[in-house]
N, C-alpha and C. Protein backbone atom coordinates (compact mmCIF):
# COMPACT_ATOMS: atom_id res chain seq x y z
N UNK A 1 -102.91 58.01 88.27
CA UNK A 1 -103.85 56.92 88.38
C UNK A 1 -103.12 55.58 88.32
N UNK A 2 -101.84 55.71 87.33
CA UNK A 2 -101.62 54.72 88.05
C UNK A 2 -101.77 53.33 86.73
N UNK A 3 -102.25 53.92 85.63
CA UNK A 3 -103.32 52.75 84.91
C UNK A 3 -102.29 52.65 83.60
N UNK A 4 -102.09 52.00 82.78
CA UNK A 4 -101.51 51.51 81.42
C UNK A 4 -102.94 51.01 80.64
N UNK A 5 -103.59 52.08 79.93
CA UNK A 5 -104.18 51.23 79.09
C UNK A 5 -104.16 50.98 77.95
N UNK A 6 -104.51 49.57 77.57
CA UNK A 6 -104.23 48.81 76.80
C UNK A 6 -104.94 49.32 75.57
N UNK A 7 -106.29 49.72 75.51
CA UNK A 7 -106.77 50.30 74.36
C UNK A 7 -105.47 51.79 74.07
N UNK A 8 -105.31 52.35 74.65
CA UNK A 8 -104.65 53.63 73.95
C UNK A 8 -103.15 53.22 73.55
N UNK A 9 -102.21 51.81 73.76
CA UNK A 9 -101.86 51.20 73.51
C UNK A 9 -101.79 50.89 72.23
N UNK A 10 -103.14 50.07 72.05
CA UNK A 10 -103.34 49.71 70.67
C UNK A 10 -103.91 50.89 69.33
N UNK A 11 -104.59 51.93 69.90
CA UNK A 11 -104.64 52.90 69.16
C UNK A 11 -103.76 53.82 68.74
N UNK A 12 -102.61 53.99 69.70
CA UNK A 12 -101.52 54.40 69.36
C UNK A 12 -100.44 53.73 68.54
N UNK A 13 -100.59 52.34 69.14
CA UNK A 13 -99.73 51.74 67.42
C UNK A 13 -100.07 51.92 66.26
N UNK A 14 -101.74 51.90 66.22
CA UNK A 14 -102.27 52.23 64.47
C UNK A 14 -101.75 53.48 64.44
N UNK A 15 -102.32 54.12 64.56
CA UNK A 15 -102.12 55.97 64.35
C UNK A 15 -100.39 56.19 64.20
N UNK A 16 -99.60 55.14 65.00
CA UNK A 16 -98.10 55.61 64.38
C UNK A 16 -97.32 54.77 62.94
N UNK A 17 -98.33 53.36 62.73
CA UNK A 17 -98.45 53.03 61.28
C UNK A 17 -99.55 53.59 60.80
N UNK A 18 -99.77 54.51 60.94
CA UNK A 18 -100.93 55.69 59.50
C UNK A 18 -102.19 54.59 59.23
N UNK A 19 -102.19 53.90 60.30
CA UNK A 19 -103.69 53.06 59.91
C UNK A 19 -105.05 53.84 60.94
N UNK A 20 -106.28 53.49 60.33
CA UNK A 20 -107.61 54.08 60.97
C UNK A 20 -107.40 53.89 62.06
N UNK A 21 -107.22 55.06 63.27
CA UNK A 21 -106.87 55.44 64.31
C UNK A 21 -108.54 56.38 65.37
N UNK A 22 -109.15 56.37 64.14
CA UNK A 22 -110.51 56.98 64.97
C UNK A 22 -111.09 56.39 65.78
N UNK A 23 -111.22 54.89 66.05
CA UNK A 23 -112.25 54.18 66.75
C UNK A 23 -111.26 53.12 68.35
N UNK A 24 -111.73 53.53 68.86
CA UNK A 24 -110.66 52.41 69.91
C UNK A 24 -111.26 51.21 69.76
N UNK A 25 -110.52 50.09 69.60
CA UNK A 25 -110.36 48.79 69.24
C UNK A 25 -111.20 48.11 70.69
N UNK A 26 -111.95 47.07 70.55
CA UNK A 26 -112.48 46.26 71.87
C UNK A 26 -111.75 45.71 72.09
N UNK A 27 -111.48 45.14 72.99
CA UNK A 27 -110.53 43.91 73.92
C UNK A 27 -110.71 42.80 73.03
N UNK A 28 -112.42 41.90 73.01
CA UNK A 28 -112.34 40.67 72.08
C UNK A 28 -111.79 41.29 70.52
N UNK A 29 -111.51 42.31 69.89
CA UNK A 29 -111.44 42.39 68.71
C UNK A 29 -109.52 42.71 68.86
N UNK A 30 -108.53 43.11 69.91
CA UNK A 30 -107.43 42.88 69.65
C UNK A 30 -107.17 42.02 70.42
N UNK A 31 -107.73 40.95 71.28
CA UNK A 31 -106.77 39.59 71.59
C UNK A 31 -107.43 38.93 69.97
N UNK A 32 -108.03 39.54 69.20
CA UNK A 32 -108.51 38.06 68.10
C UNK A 32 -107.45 38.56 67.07
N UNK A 33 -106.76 39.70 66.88
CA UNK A 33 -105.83 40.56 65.98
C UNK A 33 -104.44 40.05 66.43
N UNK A 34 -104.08 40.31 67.96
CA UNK A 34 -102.62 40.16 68.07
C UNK A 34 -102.35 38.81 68.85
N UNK A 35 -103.44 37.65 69.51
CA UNK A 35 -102.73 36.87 70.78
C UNK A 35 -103.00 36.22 69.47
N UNK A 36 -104.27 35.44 68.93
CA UNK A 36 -104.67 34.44 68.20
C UNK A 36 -104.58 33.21 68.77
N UNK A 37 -105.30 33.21 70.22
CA UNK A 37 -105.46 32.18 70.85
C UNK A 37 -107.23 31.68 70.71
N UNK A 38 -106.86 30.64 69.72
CA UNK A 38 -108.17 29.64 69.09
C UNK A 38 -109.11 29.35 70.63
N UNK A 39 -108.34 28.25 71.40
CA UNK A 39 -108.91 28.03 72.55
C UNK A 39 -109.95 28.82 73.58
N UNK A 40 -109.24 30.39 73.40
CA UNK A 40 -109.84 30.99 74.09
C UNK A 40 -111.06 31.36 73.46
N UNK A 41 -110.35 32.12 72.43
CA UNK A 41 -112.06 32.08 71.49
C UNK A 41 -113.09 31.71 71.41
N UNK A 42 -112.63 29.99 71.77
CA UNK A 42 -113.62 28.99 71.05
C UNK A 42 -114.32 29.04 72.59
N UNK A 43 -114.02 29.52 73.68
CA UNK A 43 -114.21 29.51 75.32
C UNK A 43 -115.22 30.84 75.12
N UNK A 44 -114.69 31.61 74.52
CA UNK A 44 -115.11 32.97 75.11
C UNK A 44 -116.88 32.97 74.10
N UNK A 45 -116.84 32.09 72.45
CA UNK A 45 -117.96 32.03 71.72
C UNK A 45 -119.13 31.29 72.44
N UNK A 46 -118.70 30.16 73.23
CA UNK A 46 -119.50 29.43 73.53
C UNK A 46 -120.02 30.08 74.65
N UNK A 47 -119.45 30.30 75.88
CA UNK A 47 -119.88 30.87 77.15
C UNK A 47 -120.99 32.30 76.69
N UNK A 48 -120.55 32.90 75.39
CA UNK A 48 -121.32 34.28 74.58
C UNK A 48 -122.41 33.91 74.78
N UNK A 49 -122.76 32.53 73.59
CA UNK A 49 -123.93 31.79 73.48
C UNK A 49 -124.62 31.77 74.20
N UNK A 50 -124.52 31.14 75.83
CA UNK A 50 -125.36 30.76 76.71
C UNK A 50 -125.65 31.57 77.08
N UNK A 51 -124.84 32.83 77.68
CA UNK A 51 -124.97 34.01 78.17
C UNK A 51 -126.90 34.70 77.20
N UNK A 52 -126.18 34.62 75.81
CA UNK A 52 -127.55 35.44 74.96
C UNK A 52 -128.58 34.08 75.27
N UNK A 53 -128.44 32.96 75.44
CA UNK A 53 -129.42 32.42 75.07
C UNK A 53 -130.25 32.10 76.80
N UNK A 54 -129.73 32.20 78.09
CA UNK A 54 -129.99 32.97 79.01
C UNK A 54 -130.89 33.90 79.06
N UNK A 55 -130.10 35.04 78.48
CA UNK A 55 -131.10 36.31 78.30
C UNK A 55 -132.02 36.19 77.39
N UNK A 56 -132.85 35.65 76.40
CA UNK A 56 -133.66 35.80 75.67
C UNK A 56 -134.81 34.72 76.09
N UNK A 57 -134.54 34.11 77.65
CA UNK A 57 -135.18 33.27 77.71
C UNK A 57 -135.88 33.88 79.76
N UNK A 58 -134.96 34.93 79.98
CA UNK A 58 -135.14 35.78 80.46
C UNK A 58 -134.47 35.17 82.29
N UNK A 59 -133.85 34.57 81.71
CA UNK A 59 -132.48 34.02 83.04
C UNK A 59 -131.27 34.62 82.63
N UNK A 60 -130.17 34.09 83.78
CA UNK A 60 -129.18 34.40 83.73
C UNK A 60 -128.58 33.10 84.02
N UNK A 61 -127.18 33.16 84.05
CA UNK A 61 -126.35 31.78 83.65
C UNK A 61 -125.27 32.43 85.42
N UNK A 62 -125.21 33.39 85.68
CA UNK A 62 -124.23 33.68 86.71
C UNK A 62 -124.65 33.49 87.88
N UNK A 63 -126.31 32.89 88.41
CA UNK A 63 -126.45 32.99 89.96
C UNK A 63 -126.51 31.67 90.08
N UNK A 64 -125.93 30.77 89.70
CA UNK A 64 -125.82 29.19 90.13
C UNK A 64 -124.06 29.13 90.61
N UNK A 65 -124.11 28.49 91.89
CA UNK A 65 -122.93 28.43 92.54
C UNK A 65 -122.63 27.05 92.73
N UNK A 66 -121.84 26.50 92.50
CA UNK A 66 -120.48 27.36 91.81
C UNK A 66 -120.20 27.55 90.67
N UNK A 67 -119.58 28.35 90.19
CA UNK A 67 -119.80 28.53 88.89
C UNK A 67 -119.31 27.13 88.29
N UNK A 68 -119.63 26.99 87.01
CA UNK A 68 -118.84 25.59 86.49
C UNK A 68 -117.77 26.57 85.42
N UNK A 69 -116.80 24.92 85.45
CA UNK A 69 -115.29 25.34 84.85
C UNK A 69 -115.54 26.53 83.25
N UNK A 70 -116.73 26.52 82.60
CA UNK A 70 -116.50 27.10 81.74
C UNK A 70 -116.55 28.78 81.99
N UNK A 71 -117.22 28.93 82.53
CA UNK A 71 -117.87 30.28 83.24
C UNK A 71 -116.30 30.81 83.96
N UNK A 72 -115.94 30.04 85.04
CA UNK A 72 -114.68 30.45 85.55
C UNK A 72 -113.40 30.72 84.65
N UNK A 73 -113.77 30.16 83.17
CA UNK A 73 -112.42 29.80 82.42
C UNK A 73 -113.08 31.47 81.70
N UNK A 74 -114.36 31.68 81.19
CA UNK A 74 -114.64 33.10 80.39
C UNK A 74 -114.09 34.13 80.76
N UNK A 75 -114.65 34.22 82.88
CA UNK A 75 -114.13 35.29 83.03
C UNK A 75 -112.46 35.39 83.52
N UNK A 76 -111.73 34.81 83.73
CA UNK A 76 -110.83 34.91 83.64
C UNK A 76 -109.76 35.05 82.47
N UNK A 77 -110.29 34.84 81.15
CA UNK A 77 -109.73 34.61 80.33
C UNK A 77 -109.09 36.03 79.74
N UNK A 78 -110.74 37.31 79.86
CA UNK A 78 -109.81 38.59 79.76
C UNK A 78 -108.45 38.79 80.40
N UNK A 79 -108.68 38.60 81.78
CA UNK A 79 -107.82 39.20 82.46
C UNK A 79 -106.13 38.77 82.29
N UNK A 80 -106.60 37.20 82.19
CA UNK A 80 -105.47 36.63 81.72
C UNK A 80 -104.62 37.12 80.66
N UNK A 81 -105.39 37.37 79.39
CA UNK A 81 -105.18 37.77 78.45
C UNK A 81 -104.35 38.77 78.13
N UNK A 82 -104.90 40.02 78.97
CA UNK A 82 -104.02 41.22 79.18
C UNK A 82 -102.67 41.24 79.22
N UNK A 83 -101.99 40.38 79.50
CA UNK A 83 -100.58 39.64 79.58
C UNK A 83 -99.89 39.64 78.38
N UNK A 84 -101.29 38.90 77.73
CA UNK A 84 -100.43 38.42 76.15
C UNK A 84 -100.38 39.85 75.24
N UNK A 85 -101.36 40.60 75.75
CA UNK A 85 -102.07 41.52 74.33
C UNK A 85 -100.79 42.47 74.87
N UNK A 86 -100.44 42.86 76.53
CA UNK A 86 -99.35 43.48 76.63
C UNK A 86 -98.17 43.10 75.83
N UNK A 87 -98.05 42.11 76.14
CA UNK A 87 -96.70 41.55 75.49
C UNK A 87 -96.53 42.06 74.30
N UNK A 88 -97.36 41.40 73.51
CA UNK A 88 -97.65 41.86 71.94
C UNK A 88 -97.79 43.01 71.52
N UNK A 89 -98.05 43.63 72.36
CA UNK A 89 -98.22 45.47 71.81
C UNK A 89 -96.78 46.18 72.16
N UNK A 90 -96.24 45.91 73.35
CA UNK A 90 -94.92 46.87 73.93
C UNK A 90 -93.89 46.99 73.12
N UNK A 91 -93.66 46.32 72.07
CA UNK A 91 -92.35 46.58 70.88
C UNK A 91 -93.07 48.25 70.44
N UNK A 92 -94.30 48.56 70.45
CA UNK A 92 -94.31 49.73 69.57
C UNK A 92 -94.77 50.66 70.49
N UNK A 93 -94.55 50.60 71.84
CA UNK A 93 -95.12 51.43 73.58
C UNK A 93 -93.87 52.32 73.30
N UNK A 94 -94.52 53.90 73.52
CA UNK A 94 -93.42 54.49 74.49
C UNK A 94 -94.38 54.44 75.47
N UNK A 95 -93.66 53.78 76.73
CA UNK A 95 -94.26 53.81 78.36
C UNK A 95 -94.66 55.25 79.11
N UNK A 96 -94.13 55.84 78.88
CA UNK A 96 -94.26 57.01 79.51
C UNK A 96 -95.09 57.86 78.87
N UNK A 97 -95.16 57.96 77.52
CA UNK A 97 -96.16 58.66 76.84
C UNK A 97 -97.59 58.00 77.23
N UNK A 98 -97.74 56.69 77.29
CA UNK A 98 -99.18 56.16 77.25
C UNK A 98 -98.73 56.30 78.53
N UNK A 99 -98.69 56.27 79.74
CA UNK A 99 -99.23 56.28 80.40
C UNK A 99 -99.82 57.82 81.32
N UNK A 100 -98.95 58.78 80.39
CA UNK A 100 -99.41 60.35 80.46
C UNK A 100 -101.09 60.14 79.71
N UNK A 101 -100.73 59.36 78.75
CA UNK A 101 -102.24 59.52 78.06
C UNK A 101 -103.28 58.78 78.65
N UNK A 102 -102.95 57.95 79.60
CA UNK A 102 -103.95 56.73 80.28
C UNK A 102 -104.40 57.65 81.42
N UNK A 103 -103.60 58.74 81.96
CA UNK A 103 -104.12 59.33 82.62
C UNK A 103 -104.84 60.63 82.31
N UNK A 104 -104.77 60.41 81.11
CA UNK A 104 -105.30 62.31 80.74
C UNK A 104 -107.02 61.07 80.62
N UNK A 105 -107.14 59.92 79.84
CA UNK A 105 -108.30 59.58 80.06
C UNK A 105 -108.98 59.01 80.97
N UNK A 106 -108.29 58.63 81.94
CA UNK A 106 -108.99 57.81 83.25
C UNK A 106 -109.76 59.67 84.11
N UNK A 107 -108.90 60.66 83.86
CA UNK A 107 -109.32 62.34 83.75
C UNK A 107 -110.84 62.88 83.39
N UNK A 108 -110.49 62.49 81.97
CA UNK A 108 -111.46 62.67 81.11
C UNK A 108 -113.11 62.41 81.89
N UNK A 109 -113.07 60.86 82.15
CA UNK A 109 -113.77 60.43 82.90
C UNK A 109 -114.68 60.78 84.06
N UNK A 110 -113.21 61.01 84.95
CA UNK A 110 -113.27 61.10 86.60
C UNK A 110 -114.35 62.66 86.06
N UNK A 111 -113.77 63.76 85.18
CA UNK A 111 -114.34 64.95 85.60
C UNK A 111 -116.06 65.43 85.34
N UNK A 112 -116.46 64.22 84.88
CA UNK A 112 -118.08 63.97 84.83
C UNK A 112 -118.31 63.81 86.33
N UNK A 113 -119.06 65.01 86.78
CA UNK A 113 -119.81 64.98 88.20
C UNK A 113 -120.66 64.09 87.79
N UNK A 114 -122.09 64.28 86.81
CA UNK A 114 -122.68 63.35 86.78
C UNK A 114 -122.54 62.94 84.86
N UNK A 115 -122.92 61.68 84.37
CA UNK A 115 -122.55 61.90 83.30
C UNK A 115 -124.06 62.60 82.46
N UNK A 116 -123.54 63.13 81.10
CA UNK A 116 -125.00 63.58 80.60
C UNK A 116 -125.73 63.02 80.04
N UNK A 117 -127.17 63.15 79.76
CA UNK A 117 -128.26 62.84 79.94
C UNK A 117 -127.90 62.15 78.21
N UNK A 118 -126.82 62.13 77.25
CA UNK A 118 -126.62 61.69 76.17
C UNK A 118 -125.60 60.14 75.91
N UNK A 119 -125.86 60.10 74.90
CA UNK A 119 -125.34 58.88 74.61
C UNK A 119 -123.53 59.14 74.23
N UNK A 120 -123.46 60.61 73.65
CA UNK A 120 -121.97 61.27 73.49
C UNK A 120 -120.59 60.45 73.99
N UNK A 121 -120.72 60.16 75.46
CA UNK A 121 -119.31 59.90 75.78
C UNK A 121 -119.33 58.20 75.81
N UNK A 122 -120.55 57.67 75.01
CA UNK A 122 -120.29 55.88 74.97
C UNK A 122 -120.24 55.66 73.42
N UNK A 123 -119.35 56.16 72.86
CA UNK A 123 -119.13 55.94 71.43
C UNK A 123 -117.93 55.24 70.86
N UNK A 124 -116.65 54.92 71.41
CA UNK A 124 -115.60 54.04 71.01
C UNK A 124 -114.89 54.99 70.50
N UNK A 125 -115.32 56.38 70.08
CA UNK A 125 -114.19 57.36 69.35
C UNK A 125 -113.15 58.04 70.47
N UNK A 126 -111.99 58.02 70.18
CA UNK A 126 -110.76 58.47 71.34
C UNK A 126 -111.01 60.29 70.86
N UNK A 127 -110.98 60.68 72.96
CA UNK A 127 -111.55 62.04 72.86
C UNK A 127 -110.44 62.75 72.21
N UNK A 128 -110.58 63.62 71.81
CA UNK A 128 -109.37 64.70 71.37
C UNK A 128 -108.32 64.83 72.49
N UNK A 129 -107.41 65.40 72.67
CA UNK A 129 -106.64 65.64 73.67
C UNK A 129 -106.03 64.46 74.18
N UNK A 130 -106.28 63.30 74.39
CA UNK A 130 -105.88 62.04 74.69
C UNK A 130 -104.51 61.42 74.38
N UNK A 131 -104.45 61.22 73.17
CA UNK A 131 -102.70 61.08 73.10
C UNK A 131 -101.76 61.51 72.89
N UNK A 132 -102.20 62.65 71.94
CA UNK A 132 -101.48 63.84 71.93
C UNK A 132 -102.23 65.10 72.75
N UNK A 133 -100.78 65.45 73.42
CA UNK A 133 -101.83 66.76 74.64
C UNK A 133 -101.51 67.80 73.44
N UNK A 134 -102.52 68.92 73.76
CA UNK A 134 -102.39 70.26 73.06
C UNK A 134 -102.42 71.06 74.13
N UNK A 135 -101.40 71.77 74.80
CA UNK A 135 -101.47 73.03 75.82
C UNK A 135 -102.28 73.82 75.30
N UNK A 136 -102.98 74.44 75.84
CA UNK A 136 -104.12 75.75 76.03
C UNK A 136 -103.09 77.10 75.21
N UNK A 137 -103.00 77.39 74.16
CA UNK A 137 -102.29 78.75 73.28
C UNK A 137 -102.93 79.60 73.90
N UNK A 138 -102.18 80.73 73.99
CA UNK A 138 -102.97 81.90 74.47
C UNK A 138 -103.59 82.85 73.43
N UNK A 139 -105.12 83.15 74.16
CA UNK A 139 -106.12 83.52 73.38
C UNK A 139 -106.83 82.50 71.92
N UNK A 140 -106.08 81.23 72.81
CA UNK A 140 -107.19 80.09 72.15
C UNK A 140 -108.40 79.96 72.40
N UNK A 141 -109.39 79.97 71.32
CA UNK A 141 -110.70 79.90 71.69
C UNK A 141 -111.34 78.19 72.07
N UNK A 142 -112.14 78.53 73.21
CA UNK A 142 -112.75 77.22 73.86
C UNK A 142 -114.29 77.25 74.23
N UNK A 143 -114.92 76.31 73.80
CA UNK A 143 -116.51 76.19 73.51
C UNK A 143 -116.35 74.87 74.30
N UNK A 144 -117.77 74.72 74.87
CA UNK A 144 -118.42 73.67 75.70
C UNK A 144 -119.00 73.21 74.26
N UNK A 145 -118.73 71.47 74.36
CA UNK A 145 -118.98 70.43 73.57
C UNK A 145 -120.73 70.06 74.00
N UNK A 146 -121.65 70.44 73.12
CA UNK A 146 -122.97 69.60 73.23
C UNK A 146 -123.64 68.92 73.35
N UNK A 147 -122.43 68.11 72.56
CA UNK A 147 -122.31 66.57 73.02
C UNK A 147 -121.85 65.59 74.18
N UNK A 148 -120.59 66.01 74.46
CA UNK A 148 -120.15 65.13 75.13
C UNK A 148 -119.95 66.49 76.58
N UNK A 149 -120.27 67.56 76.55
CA UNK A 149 -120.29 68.00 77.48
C UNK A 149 -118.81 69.15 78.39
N UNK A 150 -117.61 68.07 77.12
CA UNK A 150 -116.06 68.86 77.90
C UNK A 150 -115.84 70.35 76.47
N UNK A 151 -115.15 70.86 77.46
CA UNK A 151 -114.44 71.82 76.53
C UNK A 151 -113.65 71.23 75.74
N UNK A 152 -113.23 72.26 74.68
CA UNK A 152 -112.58 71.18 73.20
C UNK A 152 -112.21 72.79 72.26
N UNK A 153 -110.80 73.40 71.65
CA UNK A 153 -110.43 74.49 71.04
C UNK A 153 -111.48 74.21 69.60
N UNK A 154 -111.57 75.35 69.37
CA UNK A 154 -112.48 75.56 68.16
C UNK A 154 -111.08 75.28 66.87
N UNK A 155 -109.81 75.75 67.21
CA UNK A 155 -109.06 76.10 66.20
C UNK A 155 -108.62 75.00 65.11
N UNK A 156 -108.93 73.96 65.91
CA UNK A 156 -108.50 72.94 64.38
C UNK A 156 -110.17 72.61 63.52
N UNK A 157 -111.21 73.33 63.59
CA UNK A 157 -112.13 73.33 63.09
C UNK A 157 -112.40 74.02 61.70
N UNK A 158 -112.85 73.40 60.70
CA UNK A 158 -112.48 74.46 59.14
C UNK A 158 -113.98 75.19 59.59
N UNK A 159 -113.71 75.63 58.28
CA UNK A 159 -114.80 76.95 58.48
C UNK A 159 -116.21 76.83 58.36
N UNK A 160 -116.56 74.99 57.39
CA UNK A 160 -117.59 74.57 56.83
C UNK A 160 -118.49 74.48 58.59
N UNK A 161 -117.37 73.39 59.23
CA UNK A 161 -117.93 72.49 60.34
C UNK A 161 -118.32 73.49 61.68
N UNK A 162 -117.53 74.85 61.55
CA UNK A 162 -118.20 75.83 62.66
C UNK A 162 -119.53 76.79 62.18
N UNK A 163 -119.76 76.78 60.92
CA UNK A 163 -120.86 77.05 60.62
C UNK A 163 -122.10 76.10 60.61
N UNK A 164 -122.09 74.81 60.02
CA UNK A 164 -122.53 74.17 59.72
C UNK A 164 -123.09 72.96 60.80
N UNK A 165 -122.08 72.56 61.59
CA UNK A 165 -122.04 71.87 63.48
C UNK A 165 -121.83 72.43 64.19
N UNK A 166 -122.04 73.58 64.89
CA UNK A 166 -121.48 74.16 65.85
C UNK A 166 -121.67 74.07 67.62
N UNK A 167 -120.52 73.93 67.70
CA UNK A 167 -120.17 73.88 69.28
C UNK A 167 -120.56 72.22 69.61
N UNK A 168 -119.76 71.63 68.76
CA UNK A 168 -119.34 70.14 69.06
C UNK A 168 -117.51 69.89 69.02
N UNK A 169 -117.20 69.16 69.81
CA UNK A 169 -115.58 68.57 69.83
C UNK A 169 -115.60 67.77 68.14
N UNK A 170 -114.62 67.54 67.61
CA UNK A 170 -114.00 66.32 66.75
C UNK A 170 -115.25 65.21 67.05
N UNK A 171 -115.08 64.20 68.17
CA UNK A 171 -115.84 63.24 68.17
C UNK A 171 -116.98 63.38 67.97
N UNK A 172 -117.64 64.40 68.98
CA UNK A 172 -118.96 64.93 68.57
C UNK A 172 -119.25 64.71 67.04
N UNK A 173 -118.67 65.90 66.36
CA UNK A 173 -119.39 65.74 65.18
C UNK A 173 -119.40 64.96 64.10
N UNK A 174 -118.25 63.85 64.14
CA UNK A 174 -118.77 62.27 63.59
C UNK A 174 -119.40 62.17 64.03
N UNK A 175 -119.85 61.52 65.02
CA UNK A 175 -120.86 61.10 65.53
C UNK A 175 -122.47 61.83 64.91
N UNK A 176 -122.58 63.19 65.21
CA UNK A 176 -123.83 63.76 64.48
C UNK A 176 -123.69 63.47 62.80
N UNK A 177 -122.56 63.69 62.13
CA UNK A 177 -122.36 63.84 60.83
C UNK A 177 -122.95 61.91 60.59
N UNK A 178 -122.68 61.27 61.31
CA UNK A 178 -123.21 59.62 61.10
C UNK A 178 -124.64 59.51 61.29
N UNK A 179 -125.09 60.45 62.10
CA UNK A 179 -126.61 60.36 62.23
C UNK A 179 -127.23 60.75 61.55
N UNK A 180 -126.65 62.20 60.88
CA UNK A 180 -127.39 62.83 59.75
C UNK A 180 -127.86 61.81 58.94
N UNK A 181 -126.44 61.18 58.10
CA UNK A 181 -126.44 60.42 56.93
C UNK A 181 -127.15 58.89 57.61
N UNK A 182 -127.63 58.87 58.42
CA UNK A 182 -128.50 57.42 58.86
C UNK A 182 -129.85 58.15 58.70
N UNK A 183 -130.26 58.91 58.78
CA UNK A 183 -131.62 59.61 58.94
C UNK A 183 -132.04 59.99 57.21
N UNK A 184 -131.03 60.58 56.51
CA UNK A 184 -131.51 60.58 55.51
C UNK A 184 -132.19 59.72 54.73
């Protein structure tokens, strides 16, 4: 594919300093961690603003042409950005590993014919298999995920969570195990 991404990037630096590695990081939440560019911020809060205050008024701020300088400065500012957050992250890149892993998830993705009828695969949790590959062991056991729909080995599962959740991946069952305890 072709792709370097920047979230598995940054999730892979935590996870190799032993920091919370479960959740992939947003874009505004690591240019505000590693660039610490005020300006943009202060670009990206305000343009937020209008944007929500737009929508609650039941317009939009994007079909007036031409755009004005602030609008042009928002959206460009990700893209721009990407530059810096690269920069700042590649002391702790192996290149070749992330980008084996950028493609096992741009994968992940692509292999949804259609996606399912659940909320499963829009959760921010990095799927299993993703940065570290696990080859298929022989006479490894493999169950269709409920959740999110992909196959996923039962074997790193204790004994509580295959009785107790069964036939969910890792992410999956945070995810249910968070709902439980919201429902209670």
């Amino acid at each position: 594919a072709g792709v370097l991404d920047l979230q598995l990037v940054e999730i892979s630096r935590r996870r190799k300093m032993r920091k919370n590695f479960r959740f992939l990081k947003s874009l505004k939440k690591s240019l505000e961690e590693y660039c610490h560019d005020e300006d943009s911020r202060s670009i990206k809060e305000r343009v937020a603003a209008q944007i929500e205050d737009a929508k609650s008024n039941g317009t939009t701020i994007w079909d007036k042409r031409p755009l004005g300088s602030d609008l042009e400065d928002y959206c460009a500012i990700d893209t721009m950005k990407l530059f810096s957050l690269l920069e700042a992250l590649k002391d702790k890149m192996d290149r070749g590993e992330i980008l084996e892993a950028s493609e096992r998830y741009v994968d992940y993705f692509r292999s949804y014919e259609v996606l399912p009828a659940t909320n499963f695969y829009r959760h921010g949790l990095l799927p299993d298999d993703i940065l570290v590959h696990y080859p298929r062991q022989p006479g490894e056991v493999h169950d269709k995920c409920q959740g999110c729909q992909k196959e996923f080995s039962t074997s790193y599962l204790d004994k509580e969570s295959r009785v107790k959740i069964k036939n969910f991946c890792r992410p999956c069952t945070f995810i249910v195990r968070e709902n439980e305890g919201q429902s209670s």
